[in-house]
Protein backbone atom coordinates (compact mmCIF):
# COMPACT_ATOMS: atom_id res chain seq x y z
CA UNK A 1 18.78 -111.13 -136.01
CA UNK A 2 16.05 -111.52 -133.45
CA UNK A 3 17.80 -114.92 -132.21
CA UNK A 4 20.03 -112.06 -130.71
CA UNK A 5 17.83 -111.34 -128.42
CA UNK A 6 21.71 -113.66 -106.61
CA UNK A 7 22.05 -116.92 -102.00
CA UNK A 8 19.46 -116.70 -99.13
CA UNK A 9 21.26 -114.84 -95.93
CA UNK A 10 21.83 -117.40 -92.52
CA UNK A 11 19.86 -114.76 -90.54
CA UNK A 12 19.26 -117.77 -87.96
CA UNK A 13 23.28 -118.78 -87.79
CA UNK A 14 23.92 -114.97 -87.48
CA UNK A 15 21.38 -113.99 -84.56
CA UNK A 16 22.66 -117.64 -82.88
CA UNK A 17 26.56 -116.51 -82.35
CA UNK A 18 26.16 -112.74 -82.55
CA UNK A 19 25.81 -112.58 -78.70
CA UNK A 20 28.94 -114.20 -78.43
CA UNK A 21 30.67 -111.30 -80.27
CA UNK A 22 29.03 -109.09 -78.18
CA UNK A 23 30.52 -110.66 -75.52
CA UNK A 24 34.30 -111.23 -76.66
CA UNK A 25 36.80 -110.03 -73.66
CA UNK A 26 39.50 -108.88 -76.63
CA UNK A 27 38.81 -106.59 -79.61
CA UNK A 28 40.55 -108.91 -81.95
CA UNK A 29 37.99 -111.42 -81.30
CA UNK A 30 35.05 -109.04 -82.38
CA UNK A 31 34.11 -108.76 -86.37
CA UNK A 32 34.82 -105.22 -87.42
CA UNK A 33 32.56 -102.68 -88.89
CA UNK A 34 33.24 -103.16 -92.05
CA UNK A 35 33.12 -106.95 -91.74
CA UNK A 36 30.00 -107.10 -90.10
CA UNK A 37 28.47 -103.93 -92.73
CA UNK A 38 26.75 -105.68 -95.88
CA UNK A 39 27.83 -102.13 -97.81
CA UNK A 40 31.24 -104.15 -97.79
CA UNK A 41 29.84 -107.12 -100.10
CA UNK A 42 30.33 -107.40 -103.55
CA UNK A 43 28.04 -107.53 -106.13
CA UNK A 44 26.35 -106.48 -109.47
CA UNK A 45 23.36 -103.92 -109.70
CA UNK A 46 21.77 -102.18 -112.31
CA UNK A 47 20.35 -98.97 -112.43
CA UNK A 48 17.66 -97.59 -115.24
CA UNK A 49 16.75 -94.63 -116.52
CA UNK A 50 13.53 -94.65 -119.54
CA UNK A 51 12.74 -91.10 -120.46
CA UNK A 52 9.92 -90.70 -122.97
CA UNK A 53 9.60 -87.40 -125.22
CA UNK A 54 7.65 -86.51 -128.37
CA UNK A 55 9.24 -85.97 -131.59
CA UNK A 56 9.69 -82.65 -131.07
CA UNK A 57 11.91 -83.25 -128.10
CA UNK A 58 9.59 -82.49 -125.06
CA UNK A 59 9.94 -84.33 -121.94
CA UNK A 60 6.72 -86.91 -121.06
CA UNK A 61 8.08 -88.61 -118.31
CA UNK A 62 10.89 -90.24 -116.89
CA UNK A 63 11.36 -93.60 -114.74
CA UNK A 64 14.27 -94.91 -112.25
CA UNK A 65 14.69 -98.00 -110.77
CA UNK A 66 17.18 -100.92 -110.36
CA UNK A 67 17.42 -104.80 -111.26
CA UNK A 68 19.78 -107.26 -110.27
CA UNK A 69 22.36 -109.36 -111.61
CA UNK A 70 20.49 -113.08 -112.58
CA UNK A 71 21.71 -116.23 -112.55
CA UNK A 72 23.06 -116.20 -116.02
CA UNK A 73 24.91 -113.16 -116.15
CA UNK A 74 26.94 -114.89 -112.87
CA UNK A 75 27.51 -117.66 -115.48
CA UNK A 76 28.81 -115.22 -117.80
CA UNK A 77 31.05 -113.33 -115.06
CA UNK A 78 32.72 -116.26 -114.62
CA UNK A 79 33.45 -117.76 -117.87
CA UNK A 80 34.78 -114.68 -119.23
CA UNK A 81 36.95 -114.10 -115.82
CA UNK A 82 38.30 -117.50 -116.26
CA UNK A 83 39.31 -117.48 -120.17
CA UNK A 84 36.24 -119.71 -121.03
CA UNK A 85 34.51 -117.19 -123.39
CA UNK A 86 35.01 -114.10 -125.05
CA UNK A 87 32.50 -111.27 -124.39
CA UNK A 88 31.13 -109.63 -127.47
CA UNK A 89 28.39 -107.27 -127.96
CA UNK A 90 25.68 -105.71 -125.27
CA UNK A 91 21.97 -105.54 -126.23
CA UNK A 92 19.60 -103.85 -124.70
CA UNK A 93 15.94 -105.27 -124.86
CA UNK A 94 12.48 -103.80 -123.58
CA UNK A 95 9.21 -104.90 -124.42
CA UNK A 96 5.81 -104.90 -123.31
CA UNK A 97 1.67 -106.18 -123.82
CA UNK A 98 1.79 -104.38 -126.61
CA UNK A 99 4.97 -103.19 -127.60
CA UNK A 100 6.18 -100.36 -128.45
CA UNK A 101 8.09 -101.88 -131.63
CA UNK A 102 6.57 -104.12 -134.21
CA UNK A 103 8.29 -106.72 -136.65
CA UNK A 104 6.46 -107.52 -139.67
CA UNK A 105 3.59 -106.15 -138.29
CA UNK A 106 3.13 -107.72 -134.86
CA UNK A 107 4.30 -107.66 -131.44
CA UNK A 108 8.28 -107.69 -131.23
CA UNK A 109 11.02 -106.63 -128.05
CA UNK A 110 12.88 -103.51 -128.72
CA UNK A 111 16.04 -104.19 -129.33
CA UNK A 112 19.31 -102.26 -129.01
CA UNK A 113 22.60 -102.46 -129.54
CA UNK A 114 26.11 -101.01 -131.42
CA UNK A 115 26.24 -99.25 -134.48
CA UNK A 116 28.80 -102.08 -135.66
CA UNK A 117 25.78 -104.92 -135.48
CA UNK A 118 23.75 -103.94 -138.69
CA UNK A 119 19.77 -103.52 -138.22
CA UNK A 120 17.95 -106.39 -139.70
CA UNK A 121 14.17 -105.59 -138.45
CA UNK A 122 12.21 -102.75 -138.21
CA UNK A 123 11.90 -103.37 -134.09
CA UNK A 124 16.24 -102.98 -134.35
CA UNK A 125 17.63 -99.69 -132.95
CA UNK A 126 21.62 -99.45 -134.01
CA UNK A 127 22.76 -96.32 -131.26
CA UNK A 128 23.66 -98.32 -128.24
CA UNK A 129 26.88 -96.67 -126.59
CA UNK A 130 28.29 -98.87 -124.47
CA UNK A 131 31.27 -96.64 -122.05
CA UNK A 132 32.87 -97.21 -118.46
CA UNK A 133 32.37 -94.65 -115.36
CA UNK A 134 34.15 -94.25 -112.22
CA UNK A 135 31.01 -93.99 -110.04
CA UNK A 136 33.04 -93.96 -106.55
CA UNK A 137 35.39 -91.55 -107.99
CA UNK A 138 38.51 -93.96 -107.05
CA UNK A 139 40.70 -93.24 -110.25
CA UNK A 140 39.16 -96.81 -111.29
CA UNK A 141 36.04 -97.04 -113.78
CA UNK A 142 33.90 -99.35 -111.91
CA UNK A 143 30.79 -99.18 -113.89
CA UNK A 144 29.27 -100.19 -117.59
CA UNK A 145 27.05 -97.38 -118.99
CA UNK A 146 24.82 -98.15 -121.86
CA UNK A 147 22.53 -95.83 -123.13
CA UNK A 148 20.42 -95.46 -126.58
CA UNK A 149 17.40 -95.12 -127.96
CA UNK A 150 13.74 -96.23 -130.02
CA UNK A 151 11.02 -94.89 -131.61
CA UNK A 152 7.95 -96.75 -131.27
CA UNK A 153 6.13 -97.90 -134.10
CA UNK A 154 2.86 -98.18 -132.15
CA UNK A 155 1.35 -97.49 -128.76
CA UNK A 156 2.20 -99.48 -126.30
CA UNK A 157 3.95 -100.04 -123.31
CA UNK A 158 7.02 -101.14 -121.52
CA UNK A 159 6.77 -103.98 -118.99
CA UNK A 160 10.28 -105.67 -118.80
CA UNK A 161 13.44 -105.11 -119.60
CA UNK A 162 17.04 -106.77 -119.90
CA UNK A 163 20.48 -106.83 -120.49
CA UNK A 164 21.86 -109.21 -122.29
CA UNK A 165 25.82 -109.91 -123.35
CA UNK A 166 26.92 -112.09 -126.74
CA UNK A 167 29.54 -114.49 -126.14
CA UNK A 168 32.09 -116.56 -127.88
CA UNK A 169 34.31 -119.41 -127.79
CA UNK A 170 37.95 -118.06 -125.95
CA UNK A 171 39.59 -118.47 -129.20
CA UNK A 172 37.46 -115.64 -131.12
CA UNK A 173 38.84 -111.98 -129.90
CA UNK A 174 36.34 -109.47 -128.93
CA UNK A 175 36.57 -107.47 -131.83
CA UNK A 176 35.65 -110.62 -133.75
CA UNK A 177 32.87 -111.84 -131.09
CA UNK A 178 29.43 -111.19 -133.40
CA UNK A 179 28.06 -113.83 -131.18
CA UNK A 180 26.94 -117.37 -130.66
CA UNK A 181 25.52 -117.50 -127.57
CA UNK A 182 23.95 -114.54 -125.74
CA UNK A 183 23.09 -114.52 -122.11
CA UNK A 184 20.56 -112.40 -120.00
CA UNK A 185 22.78 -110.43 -117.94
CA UNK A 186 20.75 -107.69 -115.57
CA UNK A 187 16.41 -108.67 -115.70
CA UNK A 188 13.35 -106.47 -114.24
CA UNK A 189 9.99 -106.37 -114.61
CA UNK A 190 7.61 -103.26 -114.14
CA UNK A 191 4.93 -103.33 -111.82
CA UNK A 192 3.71 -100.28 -113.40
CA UNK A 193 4.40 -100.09 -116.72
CA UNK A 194 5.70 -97.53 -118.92
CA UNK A 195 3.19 -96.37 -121.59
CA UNK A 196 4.78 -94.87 -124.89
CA UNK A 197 2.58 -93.66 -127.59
CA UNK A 198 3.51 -93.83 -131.67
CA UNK A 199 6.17 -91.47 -132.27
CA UNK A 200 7.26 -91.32 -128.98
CA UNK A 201 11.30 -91.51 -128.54
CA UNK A 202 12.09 -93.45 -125.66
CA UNK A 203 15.60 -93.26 -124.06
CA UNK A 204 17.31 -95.90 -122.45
CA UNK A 205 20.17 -95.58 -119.70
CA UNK A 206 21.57 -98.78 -117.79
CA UNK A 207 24.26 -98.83 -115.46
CA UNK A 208 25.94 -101.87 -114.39
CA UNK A 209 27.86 -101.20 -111.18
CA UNK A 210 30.55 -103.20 -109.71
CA UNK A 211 31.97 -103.57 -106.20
CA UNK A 212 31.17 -102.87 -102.70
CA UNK A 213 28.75 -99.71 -104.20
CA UNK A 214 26.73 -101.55 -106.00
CA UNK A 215 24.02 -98.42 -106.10
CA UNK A 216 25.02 -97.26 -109.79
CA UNK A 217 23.04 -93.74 -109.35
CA UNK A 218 24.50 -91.23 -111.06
CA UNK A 219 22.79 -90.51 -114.05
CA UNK A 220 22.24 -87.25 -115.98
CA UNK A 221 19.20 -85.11 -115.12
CA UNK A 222 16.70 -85.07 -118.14
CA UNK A 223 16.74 -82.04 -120.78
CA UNK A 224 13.10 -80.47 -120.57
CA UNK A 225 13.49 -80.67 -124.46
CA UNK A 226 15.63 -83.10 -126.59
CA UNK A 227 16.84 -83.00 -129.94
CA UNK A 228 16.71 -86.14 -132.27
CA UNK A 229 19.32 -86.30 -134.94
């Protein structure tokens, strides 16, 4: 189971002719706002949430922040938009120096993902929901939400964390697609990293926006108090 496991701007060419849009004599022959606004480019973001609580359900802390789509999760885009693959399962993975997780009694990533993939490893959490939001409220879901959940097994930290999406051949269906190849989708690691102490609960929240609002921020406020089931 544990074998489961973004072009440099022309700032030069752009300062070079952008005094010869300023000087057009005709409106058509100036770039628009929204041409000229990089709010208007598409792209891939992620945005995470790690709340830590005790056992009991009281909040330790909470951290935000964002990654970026990496190189192979562009390779993944577009196989799967051109018919080449066949997405199946997300995982979730953090990890750290030490870990909060441990695998036959040393150092192992956290890993998450859906109840459907059965836990194989003590450092295996089986909760991952993976839904779709409408974060621009367009009538359109435009983002992946993925949230669940570990319980560390020993002190430790959290330093990095990814995304990563299974993939099969383009003859296997999604409901088939266990897997053969998986792919880091969304990567980030923590300058300051999250410390989690044995017991702790930590939760995990990544969403993977699409489009010209690439800012995937609307998460859910943390309880003061959770309850673990």
């Amino acid at each position: 189971m544990n074998t489961r496991f973004l072009i440099l701007p022309c700032m030069l060419a752009l300062l070079l002719v952008a005094p010869a849009f300023a000087q057009a004599p005709y409106a058509s022959e100036a770039l628009s706002t929204n041409e000229q606004s990089p709010s208007t480019a598409i792209g891939v973001s992620g945005a995470w949430t790690l709340t830590v609580y005790e056992a009991d359900g009281t909040l330790v802390e909470r951290r935000e922040f964002h990654n970026d789509l990496v190189p192979s999760g562009a390779d993944v885009l577009v196989s799967l938009a051109t018919a080449g693959r066949s997405a199946g399962y997300w995982t979730v993975e953090v990890t750290g120096n030490p870990s909060p997780c441990l695998l036959n009694g040393g150092n192992a990533s956290c890993l998450m993902f859906p109840a459907t993939i059965p836990e194989s490893g003590s450092n295996e959490f089986s909760n991952l929901v993976v839904s779709s939001l409408d974060q621009d409220a367009d009538g359109a879901d435009d983002t992946i939400a993925l949230n669940g959940s570990l319980t560390a097994a020993q002190a430790g930290n959290i330093a990095f964390v990814i995304t990563r999406l299974a993939t099969c051949a383009s003859s296997v269906s999604p409901d088939n697609c266990v897997g053969n190849q998986f792919s880091s989708f969304t990567e980030r690691g923590l300058a300051n990293p999250l410390s989690v102490d044995v017991g702790q609960v930590v939760q995990v929240e990544v969403l993977i926006g699409f489009g010209a609002a690439t800012a995937a921020t609307a998460r859910t406020a943390p309880a003061n108090r959770a309850s673990f089931n």
